[in-house]
N, C-alpha and C. Protein backbone atom coordinates (compact mmCIF):
# COMPACT_ATOMS: atom_id res chain seq x y z
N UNK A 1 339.28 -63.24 276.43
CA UNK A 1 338.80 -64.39 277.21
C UNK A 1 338.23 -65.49 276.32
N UNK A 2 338.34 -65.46 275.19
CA UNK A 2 338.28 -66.59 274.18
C UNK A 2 338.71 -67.79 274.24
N UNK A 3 339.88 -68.15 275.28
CA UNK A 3 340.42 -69.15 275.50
C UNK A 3 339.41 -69.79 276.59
N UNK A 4 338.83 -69.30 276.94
CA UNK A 4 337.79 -69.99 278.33
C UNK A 4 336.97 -71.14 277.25
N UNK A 5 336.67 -71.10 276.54
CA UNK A 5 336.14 -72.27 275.50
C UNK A 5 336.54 -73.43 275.47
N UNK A 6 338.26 -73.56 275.43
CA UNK A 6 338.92 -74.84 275.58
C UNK A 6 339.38 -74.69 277.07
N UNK A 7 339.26 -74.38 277.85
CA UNK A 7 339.62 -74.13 279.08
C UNK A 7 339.55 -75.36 280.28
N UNK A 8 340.13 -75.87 280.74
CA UNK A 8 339.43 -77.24 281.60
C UNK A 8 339.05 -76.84 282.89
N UNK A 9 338.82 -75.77 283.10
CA UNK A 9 337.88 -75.20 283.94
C UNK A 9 336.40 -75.63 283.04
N UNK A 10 336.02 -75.01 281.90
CA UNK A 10 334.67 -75.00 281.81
C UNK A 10 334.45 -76.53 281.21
N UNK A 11 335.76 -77.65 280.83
CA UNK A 11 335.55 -78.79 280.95
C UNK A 11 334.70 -79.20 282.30
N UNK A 12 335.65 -78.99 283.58
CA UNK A 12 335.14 -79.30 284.85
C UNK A 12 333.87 -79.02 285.30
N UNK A 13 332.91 -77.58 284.68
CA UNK A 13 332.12 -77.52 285.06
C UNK A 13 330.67 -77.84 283.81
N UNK A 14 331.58 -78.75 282.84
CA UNK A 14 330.30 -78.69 281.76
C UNK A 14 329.20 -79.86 282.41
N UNK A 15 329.34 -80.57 283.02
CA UNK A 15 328.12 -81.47 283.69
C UNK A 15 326.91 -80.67 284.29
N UNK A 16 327.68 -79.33 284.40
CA UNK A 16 326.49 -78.62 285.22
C UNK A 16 325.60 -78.20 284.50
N UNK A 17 325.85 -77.60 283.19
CA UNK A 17 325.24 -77.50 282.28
C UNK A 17 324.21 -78.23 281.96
N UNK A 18 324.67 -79.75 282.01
CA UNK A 18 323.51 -80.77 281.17
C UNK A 18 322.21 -81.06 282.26
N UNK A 19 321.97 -80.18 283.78
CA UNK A 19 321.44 -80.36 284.15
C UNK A 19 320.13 -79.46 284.23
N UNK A 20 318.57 -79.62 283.75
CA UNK A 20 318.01 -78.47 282.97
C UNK A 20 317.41 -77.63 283.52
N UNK A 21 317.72 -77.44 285.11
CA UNK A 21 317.34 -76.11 285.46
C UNK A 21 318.10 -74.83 285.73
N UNK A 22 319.84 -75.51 285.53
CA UNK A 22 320.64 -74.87 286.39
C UNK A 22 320.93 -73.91 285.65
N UNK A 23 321.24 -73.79 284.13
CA UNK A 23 321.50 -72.73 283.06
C UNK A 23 320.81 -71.85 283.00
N UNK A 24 318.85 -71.83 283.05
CA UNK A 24 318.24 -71.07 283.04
C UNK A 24 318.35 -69.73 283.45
N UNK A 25 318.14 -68.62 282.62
CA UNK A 25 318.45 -67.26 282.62
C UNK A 25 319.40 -67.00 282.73
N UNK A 26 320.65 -67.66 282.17
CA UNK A 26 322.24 -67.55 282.17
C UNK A 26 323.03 -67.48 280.51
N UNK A 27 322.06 -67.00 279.84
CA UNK A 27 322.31 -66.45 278.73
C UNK A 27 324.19 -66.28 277.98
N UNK A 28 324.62 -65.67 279.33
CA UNK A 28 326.12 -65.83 278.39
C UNK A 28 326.59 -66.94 278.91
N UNK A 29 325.66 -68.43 279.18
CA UNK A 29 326.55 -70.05 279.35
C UNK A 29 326.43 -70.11 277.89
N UNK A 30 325.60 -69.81 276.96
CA UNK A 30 325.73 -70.18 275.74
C UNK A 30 326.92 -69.86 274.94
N UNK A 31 327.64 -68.80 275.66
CA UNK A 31 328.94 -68.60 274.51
C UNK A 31 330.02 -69.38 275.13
N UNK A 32 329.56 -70.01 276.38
CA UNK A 32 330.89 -71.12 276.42
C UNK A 32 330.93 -71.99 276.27
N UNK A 33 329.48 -72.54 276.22
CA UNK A 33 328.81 -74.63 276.23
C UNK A 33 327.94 -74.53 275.28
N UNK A 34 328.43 -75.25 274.19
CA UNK A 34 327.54 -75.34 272.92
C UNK A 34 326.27 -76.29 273.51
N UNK A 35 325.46 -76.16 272.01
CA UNK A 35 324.00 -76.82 272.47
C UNK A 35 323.41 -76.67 273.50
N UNK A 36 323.57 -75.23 273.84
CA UNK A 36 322.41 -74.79 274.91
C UNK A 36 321.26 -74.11 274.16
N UNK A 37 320.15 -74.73 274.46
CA UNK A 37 318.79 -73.89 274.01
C UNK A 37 318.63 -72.26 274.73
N UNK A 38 319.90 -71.02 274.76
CA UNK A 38 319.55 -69.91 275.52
C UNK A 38 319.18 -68.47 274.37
N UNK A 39 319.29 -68.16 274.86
CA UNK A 39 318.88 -66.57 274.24
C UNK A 39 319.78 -66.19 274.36
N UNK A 40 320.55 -65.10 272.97
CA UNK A 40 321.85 -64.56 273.12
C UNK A 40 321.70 -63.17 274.03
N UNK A 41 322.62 -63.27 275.37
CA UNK A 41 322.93 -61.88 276.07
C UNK A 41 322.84 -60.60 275.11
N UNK A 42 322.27 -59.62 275.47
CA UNK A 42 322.37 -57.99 275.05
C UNK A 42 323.70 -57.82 275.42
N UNK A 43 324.30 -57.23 273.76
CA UNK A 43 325.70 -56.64 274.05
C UNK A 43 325.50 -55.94 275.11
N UNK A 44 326.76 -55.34 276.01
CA UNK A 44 327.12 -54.18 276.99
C UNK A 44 327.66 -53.54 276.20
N UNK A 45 328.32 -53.14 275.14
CA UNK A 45 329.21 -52.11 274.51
C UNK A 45 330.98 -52.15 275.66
N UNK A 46 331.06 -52.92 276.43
CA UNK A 46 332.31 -53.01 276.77
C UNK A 46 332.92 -54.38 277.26
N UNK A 47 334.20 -54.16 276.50
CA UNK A 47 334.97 -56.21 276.93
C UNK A 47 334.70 -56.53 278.15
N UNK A 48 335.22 -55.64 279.47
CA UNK A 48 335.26 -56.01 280.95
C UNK A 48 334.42 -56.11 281.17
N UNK A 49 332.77 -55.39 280.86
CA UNK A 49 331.01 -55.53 281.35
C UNK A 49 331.11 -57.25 281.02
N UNK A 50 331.56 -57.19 279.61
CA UNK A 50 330.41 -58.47 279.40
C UNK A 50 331.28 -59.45 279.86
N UNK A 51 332.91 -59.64 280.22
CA UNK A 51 333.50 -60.67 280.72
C UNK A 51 332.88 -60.97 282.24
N UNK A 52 332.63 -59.62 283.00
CA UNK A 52 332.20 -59.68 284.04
C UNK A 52 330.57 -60.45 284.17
N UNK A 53 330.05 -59.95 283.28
CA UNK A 53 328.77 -60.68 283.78
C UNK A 53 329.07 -62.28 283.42
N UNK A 54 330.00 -62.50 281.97
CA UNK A 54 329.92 -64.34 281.72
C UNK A 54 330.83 -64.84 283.35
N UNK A 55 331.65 -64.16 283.77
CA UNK A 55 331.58 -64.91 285.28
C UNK A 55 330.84 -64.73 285.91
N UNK A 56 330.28 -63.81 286.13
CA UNK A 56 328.80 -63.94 286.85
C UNK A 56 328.17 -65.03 286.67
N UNK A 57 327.63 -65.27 285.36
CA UNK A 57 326.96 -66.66 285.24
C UNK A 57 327.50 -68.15 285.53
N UNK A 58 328.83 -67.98 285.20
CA UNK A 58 329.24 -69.37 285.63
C UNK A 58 329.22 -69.13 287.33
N UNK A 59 329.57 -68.25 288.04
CA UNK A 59 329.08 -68.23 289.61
C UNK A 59 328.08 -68.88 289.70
N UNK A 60 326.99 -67.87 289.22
CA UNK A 60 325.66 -68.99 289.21
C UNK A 60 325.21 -70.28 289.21
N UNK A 61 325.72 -70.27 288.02
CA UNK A 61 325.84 -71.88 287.65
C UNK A 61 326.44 -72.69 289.15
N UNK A 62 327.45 -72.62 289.66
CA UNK A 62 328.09 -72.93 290.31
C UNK A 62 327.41 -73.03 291.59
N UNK A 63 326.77 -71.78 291.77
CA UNK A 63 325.59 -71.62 293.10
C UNK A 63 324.98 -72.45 293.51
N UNK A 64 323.97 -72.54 291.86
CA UNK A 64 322.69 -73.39 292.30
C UNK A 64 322.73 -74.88 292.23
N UNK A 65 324.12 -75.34 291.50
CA UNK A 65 324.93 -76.76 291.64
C UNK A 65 324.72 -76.93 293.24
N UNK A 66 325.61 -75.69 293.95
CA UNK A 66 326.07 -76.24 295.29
C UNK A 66 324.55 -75.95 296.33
N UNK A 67 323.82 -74.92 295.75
CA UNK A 67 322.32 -74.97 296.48
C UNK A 67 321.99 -76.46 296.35
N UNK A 68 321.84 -77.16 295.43
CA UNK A 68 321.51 -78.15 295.82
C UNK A 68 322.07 -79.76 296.60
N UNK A 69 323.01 -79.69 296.43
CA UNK A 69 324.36 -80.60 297.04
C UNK A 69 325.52 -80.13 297.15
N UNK A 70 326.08 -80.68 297.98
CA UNK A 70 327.82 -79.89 297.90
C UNK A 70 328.34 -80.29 296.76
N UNK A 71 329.53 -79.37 296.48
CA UNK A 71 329.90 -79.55 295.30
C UNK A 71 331.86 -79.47 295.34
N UNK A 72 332.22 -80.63 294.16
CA UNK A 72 333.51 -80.54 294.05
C UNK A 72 333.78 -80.59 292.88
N UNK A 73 334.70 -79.43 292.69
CA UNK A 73 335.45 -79.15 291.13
C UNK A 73 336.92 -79.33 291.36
N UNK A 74 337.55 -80.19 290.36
CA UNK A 74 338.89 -80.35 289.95
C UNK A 74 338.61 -80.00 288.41
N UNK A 75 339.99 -79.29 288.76
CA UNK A 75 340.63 -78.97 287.51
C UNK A 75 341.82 -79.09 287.50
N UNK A 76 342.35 -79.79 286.68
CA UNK A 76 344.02 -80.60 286.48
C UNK A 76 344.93 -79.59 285.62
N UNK A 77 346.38 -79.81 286.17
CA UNK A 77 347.23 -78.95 285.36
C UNK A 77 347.04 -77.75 284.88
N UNK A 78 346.35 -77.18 286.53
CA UNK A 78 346.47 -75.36 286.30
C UNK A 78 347.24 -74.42 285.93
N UNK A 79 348.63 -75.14 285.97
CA UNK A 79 349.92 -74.74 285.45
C UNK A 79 350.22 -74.09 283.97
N UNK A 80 348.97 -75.10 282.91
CA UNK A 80 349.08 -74.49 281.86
C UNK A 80 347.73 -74.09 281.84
N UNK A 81 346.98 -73.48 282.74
CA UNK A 81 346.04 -72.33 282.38
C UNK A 81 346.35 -71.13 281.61
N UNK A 82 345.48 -70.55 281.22
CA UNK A 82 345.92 -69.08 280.56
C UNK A 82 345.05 -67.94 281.63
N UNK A 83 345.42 -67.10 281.53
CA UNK A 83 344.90 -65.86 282.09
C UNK A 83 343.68 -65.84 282.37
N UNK A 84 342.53 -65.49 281.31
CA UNK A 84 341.36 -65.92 281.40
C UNK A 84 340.80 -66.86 282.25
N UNK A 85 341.28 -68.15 282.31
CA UNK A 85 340.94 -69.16 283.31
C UNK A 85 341.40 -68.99 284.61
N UNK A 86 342.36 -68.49 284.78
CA UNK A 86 342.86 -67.70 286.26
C UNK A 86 342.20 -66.92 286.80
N UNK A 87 341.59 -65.44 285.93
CA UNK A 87 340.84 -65.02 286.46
C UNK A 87 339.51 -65.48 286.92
N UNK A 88 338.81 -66.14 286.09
CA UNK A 88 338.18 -67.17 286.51
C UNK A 88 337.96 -67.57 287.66
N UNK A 89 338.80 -68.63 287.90
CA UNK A 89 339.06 -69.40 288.80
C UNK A 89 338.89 -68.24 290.03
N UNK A 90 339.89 -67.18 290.01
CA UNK A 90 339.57 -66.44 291.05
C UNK A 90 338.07 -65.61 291.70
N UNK A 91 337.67 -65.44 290.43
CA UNK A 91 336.24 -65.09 290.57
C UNK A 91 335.21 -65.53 291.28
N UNK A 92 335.95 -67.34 290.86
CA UNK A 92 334.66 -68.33 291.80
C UNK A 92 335.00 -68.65 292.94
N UNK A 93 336.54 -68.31 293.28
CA UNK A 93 336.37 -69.00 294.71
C UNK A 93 336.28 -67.73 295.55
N UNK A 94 336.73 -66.54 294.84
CA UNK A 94 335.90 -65.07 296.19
C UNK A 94 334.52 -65.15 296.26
N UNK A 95 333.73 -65.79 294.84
CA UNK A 95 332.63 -65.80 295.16
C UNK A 95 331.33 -66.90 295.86
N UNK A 96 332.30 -67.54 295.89
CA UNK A 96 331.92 -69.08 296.49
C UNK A 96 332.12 -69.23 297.36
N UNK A 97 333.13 -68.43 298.57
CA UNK A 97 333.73 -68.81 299.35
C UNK A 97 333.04 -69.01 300.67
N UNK A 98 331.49 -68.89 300.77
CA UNK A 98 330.54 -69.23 301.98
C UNK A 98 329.43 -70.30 301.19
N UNK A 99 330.02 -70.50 300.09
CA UNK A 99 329.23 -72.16 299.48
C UNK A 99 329.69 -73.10 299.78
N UNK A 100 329.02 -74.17 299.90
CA UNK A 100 329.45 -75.73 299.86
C UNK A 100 330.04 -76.36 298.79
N UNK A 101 331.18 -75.67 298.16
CA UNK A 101 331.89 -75.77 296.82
C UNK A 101 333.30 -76.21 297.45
N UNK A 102 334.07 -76.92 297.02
CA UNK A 102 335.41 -77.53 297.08
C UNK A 102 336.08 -77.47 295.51
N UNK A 103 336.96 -76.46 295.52
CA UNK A 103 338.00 -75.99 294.29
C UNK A 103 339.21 -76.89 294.59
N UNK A 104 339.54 -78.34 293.65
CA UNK A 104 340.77 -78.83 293.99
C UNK A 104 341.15 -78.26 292.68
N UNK A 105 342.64 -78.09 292.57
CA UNK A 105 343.29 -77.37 291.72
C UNK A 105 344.97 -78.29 291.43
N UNK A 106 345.13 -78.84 290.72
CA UNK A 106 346.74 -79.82 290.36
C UNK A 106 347.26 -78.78 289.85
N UNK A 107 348.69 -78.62 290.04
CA UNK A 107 349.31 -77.90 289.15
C UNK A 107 350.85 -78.11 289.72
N UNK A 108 351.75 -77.88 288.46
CA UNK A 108 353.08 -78.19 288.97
C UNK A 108 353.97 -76.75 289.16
N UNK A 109 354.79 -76.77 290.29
CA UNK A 109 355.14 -75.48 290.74
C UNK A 109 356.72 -75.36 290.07
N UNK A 110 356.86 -75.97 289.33
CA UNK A 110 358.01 -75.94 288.69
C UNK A 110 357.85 -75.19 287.36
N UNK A 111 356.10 -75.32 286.91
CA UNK A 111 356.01 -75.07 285.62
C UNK A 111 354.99 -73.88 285.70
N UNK A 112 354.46 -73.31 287.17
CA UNK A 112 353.70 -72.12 287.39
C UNK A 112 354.20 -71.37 286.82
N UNK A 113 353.56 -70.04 285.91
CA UNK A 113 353.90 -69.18 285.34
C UNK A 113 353.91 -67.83 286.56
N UNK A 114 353.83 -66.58 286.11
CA UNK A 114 353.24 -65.33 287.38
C UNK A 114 352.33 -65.46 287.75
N UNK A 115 350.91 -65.72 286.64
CA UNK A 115 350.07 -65.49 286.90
C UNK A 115 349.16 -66.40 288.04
N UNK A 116 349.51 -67.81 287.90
CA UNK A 116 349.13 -68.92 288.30
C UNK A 116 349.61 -68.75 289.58
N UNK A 117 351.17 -67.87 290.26
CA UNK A 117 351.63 -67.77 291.28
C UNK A 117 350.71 -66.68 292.30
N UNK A 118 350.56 -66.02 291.26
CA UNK A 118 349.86 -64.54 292.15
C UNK A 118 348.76 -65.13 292.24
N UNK A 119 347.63 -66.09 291.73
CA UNK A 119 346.63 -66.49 292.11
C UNK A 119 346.74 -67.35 293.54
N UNK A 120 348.05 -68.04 293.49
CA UNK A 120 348.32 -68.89 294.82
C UNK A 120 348.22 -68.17 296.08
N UNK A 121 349.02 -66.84 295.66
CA UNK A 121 349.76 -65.76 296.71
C UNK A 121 348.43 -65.05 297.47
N UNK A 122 347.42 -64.98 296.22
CA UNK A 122 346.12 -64.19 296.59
C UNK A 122 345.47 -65.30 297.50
N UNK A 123 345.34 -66.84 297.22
CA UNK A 123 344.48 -67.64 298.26
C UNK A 123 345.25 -67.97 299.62
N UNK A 124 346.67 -67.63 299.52
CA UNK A 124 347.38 -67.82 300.68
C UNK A 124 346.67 -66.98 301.35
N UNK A 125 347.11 -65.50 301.10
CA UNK A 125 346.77 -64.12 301.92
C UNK A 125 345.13 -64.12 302.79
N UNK A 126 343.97 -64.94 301.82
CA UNK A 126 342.52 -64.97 301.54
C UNK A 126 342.85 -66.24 302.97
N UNK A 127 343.34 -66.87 303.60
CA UNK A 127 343.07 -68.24 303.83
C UNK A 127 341.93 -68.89 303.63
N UNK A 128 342.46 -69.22 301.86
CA UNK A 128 341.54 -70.14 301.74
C UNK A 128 341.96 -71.60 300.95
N UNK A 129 343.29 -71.58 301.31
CA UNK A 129 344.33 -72.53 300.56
C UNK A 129 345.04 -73.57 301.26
N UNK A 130 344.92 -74.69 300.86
CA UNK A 130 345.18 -75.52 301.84
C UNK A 130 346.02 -75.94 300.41
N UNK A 131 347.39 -76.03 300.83
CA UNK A 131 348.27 -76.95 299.93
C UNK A 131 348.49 -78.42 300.62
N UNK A 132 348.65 -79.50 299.70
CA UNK A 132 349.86 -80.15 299.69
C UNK A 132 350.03 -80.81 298.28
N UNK A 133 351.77 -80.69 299.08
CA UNK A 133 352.37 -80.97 298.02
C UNK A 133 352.85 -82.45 297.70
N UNK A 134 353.01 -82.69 296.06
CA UNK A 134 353.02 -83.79 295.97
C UNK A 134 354.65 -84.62 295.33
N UNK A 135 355.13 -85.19 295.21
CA UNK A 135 356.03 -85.58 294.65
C UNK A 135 356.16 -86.60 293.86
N UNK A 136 356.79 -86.73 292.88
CA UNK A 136 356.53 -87.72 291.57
C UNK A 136 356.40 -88.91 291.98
N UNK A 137 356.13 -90.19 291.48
CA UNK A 137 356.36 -91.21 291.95
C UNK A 137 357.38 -92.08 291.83
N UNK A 138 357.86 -93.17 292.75
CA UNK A 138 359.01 -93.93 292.25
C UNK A 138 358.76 -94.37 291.23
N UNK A 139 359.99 -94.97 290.46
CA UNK A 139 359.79 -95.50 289.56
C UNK A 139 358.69 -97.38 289.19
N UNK A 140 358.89 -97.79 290.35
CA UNK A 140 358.37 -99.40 290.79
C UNK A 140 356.70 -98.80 290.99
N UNK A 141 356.35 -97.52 291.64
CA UNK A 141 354.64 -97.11 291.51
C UNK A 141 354.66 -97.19 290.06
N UNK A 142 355.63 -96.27 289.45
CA UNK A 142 354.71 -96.42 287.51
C UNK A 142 354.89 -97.92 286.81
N UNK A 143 356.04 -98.86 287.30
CA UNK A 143 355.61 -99.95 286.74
C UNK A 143 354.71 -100.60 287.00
N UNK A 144 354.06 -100.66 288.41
CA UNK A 144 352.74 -100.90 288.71
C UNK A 144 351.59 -99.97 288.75
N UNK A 145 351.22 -99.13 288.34
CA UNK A 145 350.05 -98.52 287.54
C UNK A 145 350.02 -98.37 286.16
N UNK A 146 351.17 -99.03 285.39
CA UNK A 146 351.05 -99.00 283.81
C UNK A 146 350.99 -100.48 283.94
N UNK A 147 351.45 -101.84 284.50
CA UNK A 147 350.91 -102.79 284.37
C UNK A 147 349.80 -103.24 284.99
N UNK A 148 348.82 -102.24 285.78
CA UNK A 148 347.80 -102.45 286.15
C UNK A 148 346.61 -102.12 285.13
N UNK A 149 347.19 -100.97 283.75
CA UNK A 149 346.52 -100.38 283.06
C UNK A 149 346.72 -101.33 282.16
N UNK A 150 348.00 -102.02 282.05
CA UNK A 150 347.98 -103.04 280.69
C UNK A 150 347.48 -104.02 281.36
N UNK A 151 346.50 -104.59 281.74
CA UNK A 151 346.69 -105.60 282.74
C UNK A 151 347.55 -106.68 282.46
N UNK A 152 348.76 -106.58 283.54
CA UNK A 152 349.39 -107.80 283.35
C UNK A 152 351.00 -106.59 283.10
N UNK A 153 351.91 -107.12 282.69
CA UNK A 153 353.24 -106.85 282.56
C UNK A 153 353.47 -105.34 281.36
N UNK A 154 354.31 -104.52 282.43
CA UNK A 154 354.30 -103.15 281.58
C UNK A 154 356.26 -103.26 281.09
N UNK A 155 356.71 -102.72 279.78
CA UNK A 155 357.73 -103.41 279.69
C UNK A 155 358.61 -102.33 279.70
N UNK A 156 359.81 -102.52 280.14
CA UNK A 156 361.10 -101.67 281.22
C UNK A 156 361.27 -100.22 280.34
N UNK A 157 361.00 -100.64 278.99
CA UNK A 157 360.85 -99.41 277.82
C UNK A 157 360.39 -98.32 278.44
N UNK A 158 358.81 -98.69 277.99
CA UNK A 158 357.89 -98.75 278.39
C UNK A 158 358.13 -97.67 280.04
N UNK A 159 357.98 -98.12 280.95
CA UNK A 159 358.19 -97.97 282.52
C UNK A 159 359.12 -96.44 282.52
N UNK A 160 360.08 -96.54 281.66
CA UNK A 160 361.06 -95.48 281.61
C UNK A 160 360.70 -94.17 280.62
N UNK A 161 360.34 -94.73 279.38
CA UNK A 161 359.44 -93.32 279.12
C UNK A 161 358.30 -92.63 279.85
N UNK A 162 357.53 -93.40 280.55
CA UNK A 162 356.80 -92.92 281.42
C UNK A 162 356.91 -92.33 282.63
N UNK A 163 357.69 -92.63 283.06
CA UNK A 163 358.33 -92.04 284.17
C UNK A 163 359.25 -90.56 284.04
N UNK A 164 360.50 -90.86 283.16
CA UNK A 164 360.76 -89.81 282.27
C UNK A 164 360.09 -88.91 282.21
N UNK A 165 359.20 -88.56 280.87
CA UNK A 165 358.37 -87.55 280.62
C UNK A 165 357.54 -87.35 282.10
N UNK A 166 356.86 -87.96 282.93
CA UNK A 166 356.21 -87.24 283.70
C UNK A 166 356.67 -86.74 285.02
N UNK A 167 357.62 -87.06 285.52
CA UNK A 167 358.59 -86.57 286.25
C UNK A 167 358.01 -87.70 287.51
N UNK A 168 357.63 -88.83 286.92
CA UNK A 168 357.02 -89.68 288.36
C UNK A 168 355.42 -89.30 288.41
């Protein structure tokens, strides 16, 4: 679970972090969000104990976010998640699932791997999944959101590699 470090899951939830009551007594946030003032967790002597409790803590984390306001997490291009972050992900929304937490999740179903599928299959079964689906954009939307970004005129090059590579 080493990959949870670069993970844009714990991108999505590093704001929670910078807020200074919410980490408190969450000891294994320190092995995922640098520059936390915590105390290093007591080994467990086993991989699954201690993976289990660092989701535990990000639950937490997540808790006392939504104890205090509702809360919404996106995380983009779940598609190229890895395992670790899947499980994850699954962790928080069985365990969230009577919080005031909103899990939006992007991902392209062309480029879902198994794992990313069986996580779908599991929130179908769970109803707790509300899809929709999206479709690329025309080509005339990306010339007008890349000449809205250049402000002013985006050029036909330009318009077509972008579109291209992102499938719209």
């Amino acid at each position: 679970y080493t990959t949870l470090f670069r993970s844009p899951i714990v991108e999505a939830l590093r704001p929670l972090v910078h807020e200074p009551t919410l980490p408190e007594g969450l000891p294994d946030l320190g092995r995922l969000f640098g520059g936390l003032s915590l105390p290093a967790a007591p080994g467990l002597g086993s991989v699954g104990l201690e993976c289990t409790r660092l989701f535990e803590s990000v639950r937490r984390l997540v808790q006392r976010a939504a104890d205090c306001q509702p809360l919404a997490l996106l995380v983009d291009d779940v598609h190229w998640a890895d395992r670790g972050s899947l499980a994850l992900l699954h962790y928080l929304a069985r365990g969230l699932a009577e919080s005031p937490v909103l899990i939006l999740l992007t991902y392209r179903d062309d480029e879902a791997g198994p794992s990313l599928s069986g996580l779908v299959r599991d929130f179908r079964r769970a109803g707790t999944l509300a899809e929709i689906p999206l479709a690329g954009l025309p080509e005339s939307a990306v010339r007008q959101l890349a000449a809205d970004l250049l402000d002013g005129h985006a050029p036909a090059g330009l318009v077509e590699v972008l579109a291209g590579r992102s499938g719209g």
